[in-house]
N, C-alpha and C. Protein backbone atom coordinates (compact mmCIF):
# COMPACT_ATOMS: atom_id res chain seq x y z
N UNK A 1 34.03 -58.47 268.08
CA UNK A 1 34.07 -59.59 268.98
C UNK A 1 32.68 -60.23 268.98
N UNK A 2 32.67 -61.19 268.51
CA UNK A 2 31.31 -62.26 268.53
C UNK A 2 31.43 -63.29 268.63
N UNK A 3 30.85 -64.05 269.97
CA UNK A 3 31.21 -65.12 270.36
C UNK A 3 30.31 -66.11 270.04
N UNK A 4 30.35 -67.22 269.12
CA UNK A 4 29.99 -68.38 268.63
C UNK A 4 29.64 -69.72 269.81
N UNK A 5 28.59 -70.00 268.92
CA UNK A 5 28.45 -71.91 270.01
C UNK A 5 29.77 -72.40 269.67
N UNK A 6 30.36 -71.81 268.78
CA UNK A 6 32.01 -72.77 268.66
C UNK A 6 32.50 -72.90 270.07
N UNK A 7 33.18 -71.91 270.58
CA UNK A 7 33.33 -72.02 271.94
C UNK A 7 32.74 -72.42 272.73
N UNK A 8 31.85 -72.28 272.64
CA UNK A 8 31.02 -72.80 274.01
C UNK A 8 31.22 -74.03 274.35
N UNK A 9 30.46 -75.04 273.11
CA UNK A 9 30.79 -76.13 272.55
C UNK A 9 31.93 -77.10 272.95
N UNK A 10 32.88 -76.40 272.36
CA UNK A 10 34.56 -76.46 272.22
C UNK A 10 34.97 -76.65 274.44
N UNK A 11 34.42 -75.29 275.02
CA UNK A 11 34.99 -75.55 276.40
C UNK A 11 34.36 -76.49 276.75
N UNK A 12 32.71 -77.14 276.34
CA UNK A 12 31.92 -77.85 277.29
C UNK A 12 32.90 -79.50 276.97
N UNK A 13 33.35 -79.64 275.77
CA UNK A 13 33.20 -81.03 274.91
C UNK A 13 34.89 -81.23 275.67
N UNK A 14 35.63 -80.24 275.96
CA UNK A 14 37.27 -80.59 277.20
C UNK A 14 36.92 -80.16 278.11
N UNK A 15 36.00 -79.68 278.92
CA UNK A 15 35.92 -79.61 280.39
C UNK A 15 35.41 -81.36 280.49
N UNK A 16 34.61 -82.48 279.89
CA UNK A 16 34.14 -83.34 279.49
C UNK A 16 35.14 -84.20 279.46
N UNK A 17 36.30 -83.94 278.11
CA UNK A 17 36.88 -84.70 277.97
C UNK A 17 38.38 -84.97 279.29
N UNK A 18 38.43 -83.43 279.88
CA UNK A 18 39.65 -83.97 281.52
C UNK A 18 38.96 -84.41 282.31
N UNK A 19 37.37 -84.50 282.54
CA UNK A 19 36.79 -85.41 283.46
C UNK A 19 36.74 -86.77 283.02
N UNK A 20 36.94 -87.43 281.94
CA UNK A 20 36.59 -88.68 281.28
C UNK A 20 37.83 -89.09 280.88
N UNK A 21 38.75 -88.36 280.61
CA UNK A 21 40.23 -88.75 280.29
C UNK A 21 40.87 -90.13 281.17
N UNK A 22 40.39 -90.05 282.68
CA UNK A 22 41.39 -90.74 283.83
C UNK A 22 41.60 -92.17 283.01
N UNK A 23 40.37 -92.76 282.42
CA UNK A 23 40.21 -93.95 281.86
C UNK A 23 41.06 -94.02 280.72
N UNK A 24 42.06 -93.20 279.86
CA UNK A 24 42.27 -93.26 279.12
C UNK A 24 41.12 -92.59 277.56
N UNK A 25 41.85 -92.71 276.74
CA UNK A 25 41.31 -92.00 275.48
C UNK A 25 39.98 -92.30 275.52
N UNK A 26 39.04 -90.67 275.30
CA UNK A 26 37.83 -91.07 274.90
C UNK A 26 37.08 -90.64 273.38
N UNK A 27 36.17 -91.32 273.42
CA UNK A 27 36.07 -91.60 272.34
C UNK A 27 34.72 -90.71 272.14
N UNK A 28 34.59 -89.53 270.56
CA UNK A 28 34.02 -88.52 270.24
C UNK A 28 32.73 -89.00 270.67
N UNK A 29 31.99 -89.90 270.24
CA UNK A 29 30.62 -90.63 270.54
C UNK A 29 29.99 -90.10 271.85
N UNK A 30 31.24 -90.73 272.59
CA UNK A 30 31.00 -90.08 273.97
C UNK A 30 30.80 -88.77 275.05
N UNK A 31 31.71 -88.23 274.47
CA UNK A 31 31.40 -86.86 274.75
C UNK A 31 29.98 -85.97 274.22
N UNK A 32 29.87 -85.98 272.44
CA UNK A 32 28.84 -85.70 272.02
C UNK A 32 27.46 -85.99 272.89
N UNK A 33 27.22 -87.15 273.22
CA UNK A 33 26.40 -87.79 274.12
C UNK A 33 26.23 -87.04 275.26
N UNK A 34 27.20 -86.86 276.22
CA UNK A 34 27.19 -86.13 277.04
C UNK A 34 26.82 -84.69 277.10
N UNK A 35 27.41 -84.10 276.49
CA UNK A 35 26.91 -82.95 275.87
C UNK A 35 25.87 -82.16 275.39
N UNK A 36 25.10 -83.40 274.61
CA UNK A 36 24.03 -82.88 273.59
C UNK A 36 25.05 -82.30 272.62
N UNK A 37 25.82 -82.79 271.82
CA UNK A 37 26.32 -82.00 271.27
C UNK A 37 26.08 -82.95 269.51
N UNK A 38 25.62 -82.62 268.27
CA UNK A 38 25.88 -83.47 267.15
C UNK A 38 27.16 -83.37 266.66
N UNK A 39 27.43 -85.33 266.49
CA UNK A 39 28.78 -85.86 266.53
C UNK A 39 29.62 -85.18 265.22
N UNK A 40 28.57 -84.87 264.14
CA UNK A 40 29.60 -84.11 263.25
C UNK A 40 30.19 -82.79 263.55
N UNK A 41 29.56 -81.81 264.29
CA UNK A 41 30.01 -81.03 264.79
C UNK A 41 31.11 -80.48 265.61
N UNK A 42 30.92 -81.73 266.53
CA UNK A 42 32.09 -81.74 267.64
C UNK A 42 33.39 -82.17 266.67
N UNK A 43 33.11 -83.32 265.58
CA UNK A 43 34.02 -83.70 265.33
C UNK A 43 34.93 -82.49 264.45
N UNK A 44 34.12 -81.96 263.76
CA UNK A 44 35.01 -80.53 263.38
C UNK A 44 35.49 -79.75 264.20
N UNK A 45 34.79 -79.22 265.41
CA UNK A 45 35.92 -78.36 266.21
C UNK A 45 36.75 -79.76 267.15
N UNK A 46 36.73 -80.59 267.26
CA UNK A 46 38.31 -81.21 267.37
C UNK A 46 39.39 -81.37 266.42
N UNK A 47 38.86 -81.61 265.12
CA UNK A 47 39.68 -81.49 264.23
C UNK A 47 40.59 -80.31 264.24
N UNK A 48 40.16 -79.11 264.34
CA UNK A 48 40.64 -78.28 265.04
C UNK A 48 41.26 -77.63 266.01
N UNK A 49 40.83 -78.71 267.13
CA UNK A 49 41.80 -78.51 267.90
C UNK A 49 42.88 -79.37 267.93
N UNK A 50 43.06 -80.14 267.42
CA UNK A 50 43.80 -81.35 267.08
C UNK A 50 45.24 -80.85 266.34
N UNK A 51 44.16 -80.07 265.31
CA UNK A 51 45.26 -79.18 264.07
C UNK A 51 46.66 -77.86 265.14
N UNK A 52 45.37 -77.48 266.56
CA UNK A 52 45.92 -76.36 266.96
C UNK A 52 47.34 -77.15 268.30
N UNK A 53 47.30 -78.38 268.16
CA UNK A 53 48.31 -78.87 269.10
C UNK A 53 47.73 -79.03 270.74
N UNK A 54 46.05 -78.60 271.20
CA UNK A 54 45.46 -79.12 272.19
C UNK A 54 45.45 -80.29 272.18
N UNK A 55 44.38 -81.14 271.42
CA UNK A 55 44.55 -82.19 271.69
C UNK A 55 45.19 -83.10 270.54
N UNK A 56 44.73 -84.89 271.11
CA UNK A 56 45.41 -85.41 269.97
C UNK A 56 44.35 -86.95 269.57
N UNK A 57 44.83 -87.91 269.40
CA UNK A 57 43.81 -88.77 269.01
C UNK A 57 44.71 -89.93 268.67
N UNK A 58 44.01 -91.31 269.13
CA UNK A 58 44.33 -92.44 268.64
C UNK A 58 42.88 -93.74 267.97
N UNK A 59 43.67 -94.34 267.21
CA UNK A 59 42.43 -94.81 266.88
C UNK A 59 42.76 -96.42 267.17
N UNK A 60 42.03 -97.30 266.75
CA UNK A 60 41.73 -98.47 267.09
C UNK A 60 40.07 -98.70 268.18
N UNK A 61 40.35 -99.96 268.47
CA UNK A 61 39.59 -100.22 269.56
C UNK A 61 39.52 -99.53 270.63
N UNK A 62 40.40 -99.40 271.69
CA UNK A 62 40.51 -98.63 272.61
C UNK A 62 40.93 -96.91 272.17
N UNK A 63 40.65 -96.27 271.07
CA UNK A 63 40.75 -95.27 270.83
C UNK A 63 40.38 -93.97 270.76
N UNK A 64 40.52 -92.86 270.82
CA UNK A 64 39.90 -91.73 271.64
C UNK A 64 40.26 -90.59 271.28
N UNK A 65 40.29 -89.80 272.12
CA UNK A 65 41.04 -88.52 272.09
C UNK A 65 41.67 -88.02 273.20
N UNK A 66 42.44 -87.80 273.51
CA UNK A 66 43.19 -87.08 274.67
C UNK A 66 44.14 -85.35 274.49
N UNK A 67 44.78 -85.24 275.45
CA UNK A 67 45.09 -84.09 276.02
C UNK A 67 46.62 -84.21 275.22
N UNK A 68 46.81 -83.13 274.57
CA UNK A 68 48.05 -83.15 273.73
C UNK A 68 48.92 -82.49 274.60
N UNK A 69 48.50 -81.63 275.29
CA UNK A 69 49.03 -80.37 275.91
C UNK A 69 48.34 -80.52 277.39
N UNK A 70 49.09 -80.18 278.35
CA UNK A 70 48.51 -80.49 280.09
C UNK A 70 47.45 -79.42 279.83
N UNK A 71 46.52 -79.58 280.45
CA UNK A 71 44.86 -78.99 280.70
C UNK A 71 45.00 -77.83 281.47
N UNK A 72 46.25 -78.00 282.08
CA UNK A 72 46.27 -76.82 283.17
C UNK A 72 47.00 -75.84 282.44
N UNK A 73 47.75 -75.89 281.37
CA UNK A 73 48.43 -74.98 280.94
C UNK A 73 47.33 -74.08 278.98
N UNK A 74 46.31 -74.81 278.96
CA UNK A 74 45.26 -74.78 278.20
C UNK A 74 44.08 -73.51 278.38
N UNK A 75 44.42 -72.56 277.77
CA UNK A 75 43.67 -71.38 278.37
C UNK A 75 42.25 -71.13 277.57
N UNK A 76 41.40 -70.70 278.02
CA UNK A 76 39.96 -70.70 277.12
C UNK A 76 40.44 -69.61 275.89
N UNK A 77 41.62 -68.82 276.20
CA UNK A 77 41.54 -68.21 274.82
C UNK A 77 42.53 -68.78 273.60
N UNK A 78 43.27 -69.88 274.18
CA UNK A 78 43.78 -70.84 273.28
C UNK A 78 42.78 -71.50 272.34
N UNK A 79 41.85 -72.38 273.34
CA UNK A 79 40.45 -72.99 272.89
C UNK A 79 39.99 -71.99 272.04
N UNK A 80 39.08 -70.81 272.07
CA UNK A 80 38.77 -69.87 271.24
C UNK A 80 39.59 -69.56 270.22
N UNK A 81 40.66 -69.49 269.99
CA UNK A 81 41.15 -69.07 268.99
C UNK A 81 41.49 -70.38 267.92
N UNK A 82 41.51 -71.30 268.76
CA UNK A 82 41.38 -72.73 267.74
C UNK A 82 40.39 -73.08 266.79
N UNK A 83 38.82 -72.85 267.48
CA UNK A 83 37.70 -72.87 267.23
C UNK A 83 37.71 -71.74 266.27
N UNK A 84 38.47 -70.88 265.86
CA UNK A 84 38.07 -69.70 264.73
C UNK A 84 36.89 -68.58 265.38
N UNK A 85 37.55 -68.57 267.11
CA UNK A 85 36.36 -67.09 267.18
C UNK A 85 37.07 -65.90 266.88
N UNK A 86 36.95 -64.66 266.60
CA UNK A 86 36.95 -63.49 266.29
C UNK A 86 37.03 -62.81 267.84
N UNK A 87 38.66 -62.63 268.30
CA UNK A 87 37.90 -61.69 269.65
C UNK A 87 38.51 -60.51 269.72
N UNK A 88 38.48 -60.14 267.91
CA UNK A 88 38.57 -58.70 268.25
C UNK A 88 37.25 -57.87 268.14
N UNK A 89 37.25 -56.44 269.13
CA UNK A 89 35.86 -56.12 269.13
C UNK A 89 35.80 -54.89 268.06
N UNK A 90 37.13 -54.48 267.66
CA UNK A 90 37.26 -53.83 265.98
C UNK A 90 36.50 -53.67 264.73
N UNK A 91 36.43 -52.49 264.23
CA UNK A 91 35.46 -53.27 262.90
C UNK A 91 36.93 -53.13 261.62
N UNK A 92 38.14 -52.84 262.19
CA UNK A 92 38.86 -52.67 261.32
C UNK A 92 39.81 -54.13 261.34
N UNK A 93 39.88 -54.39 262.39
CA UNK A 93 41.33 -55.95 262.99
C UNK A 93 41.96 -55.12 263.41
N UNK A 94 42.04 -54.24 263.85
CA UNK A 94 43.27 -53.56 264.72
C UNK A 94 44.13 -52.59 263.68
N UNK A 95 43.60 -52.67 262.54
CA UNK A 95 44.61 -52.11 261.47
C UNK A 95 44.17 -50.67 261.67
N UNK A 96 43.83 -49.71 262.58
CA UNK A 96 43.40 -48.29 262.46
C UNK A 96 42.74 -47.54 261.89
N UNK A 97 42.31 -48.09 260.43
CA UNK A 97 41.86 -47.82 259.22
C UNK A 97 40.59 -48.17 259.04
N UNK A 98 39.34 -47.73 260.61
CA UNK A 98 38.13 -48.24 260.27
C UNK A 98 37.74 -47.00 259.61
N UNK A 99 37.56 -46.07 259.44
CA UNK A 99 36.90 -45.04 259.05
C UNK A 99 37.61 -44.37 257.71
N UNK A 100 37.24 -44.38 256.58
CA UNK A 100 37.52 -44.24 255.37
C UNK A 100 39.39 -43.83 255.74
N UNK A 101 39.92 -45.26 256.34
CA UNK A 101 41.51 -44.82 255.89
C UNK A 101 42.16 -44.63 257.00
N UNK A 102 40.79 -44.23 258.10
CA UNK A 102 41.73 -43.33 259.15
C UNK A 102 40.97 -44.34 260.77
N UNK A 103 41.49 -44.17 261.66
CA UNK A 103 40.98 -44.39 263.21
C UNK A 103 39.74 -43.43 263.50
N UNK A 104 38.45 -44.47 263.85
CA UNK A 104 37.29 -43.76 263.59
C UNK A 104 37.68 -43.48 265.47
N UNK A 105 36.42 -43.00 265.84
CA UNK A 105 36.58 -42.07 267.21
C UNK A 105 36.63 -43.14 268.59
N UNK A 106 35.79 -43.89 267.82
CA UNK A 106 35.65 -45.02 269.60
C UNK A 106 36.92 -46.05 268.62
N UNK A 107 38.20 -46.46 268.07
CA UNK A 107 38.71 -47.53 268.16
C UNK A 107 39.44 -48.16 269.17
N UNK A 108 40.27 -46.83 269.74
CA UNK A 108 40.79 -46.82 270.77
C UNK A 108 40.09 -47.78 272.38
N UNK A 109 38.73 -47.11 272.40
CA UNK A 109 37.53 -48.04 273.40
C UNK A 109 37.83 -49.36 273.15
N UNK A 110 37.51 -49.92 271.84
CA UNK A 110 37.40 -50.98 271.34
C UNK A 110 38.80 -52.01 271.00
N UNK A 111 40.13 -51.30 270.75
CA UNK A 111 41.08 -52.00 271.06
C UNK A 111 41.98 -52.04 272.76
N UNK A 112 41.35 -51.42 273.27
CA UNK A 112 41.47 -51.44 275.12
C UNK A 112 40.33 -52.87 275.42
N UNK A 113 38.96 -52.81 274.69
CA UNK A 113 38.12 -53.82 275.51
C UNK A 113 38.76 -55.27 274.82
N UNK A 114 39.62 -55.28 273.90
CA UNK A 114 40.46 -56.54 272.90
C UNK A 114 41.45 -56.93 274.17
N UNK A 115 42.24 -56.01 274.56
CA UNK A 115 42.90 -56.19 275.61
C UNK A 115 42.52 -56.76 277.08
N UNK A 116 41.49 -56.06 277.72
CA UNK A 116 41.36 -56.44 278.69
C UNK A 116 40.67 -58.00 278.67
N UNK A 117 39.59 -58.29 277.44
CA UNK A 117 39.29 -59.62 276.80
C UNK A 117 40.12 -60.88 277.25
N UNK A 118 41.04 -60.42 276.26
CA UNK A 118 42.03 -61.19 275.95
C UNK A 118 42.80 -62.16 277.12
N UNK A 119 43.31 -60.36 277.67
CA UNK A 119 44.26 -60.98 278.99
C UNK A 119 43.55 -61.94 280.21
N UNK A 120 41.92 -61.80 279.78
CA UNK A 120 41.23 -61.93 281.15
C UNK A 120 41.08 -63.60 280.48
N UNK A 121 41.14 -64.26 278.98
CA UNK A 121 40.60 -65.26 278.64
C UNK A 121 42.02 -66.20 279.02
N UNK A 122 43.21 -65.42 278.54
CA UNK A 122 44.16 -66.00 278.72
C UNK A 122 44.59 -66.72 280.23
N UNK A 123 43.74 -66.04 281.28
CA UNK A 123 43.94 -66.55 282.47
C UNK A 123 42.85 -67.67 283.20
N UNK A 124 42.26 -68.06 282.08
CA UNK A 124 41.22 -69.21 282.96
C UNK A 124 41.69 -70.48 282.05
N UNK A 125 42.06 -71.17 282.90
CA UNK A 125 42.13 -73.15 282.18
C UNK A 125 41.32 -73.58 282.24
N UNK A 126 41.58 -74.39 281.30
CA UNK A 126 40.59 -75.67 281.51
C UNK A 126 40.48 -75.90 283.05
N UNK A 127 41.02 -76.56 284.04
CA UNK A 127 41.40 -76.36 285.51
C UNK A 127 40.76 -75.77 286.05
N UNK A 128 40.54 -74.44 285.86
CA UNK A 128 40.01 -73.02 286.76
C UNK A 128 38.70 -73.45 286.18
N UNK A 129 38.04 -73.64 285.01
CA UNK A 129 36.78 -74.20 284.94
C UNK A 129 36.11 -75.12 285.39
N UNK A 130 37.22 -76.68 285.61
CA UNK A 130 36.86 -77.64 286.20
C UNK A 130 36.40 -77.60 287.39
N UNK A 131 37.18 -76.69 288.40
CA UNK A 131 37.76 -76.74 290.05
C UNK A 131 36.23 -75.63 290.16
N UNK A 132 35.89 -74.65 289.45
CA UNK A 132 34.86 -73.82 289.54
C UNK A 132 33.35 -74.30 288.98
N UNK A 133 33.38 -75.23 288.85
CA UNK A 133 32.24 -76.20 288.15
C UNK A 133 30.98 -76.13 288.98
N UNK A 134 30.93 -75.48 290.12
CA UNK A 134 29.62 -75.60 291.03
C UNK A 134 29.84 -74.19 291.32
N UNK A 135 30.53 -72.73 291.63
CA UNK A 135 30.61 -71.40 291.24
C UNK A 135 29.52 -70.96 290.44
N UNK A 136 28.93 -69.70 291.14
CA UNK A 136 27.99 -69.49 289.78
C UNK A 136 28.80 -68.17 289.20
N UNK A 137 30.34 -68.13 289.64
CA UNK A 137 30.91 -66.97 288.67
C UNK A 137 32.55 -67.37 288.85
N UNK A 138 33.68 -67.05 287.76
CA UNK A 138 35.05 -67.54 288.52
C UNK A 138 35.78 -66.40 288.87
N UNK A 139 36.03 -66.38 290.03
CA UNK A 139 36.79 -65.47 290.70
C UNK A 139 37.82 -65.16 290.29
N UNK A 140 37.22 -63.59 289.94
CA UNK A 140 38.36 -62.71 289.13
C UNK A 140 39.83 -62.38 289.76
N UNK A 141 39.48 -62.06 291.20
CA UNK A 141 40.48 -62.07 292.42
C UNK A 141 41.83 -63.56 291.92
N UNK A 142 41.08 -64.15 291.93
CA UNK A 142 42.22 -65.41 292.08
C UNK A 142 43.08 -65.64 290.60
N UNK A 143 42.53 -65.32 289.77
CA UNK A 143 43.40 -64.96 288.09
C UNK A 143 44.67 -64.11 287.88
N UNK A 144 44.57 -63.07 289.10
CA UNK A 144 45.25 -62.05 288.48
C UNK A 144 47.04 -62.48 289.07
């Protein structure tokens, strides 16, 4: 499990884009800007997310990017896994076979901390990030 500026990136550039959305499609320029983020960059992990059915895009004049999928139903480990992070904490992928063939001694540790990961990423939205935006932590209590 190693977590990349992909994500980071990726949550800052749609927590961004459902605050800027109300106006209709926005446009990559913009966000980047906001962000600090360089526009080629961003523009690859949207492409990506674009590919993953989050968001979507129109072009023209008034053209942008928007929300393919409601924001509230958009989980940070959707986002992550769009972006190409790795959140297994395995050195095998789960295949048992870290240790010449066989399940080395801690995999078990390490496919329990995949789990609890997982389930815990699967429960924060975009939403639960937005609404927690001044939080200096998101309440684990209210996820479960």
């Amino acid at each position: 499990m190693k977590f990349t500026t992909k994500s980071r990136y990726a949550l800052n550039a749609l927590i961004e884009l459902h605050l800027m959305e109300i106006d209709g499609p926005v446009k990559v320029s913009k966000i980047a800007d906001m962000q600090s983020i360089e526009i080629t960059y961003l523009e690859q992990l949207f492409r990506k997310l674009r590919i993953a059915g989050l968001i979507d895009s129109t072009r023209g004049r008034n053209g942008g990017y928007f929300f393919a999928k409601d924001p509230t139903k958009i989980s940070v480990k959707d986002i992550m896994i769009a972006v190409e992070e790795d959140l297994d904490a395995t050195s095998c992928s789960g295949a048992s076979d870290c240790s010449d063939g066989k399940k080395c001694r801690t995999h078990t540790l390490w496919a329990s901390l995949n789990t609890v990961v997982v389930n815990y990423l699967e429960k924060i939205t975009l939403d639960t990030l937005v609404e927690s935006h001044d939080d200096h932590y998101i309440n684990v209590v209210n996820l479960r």
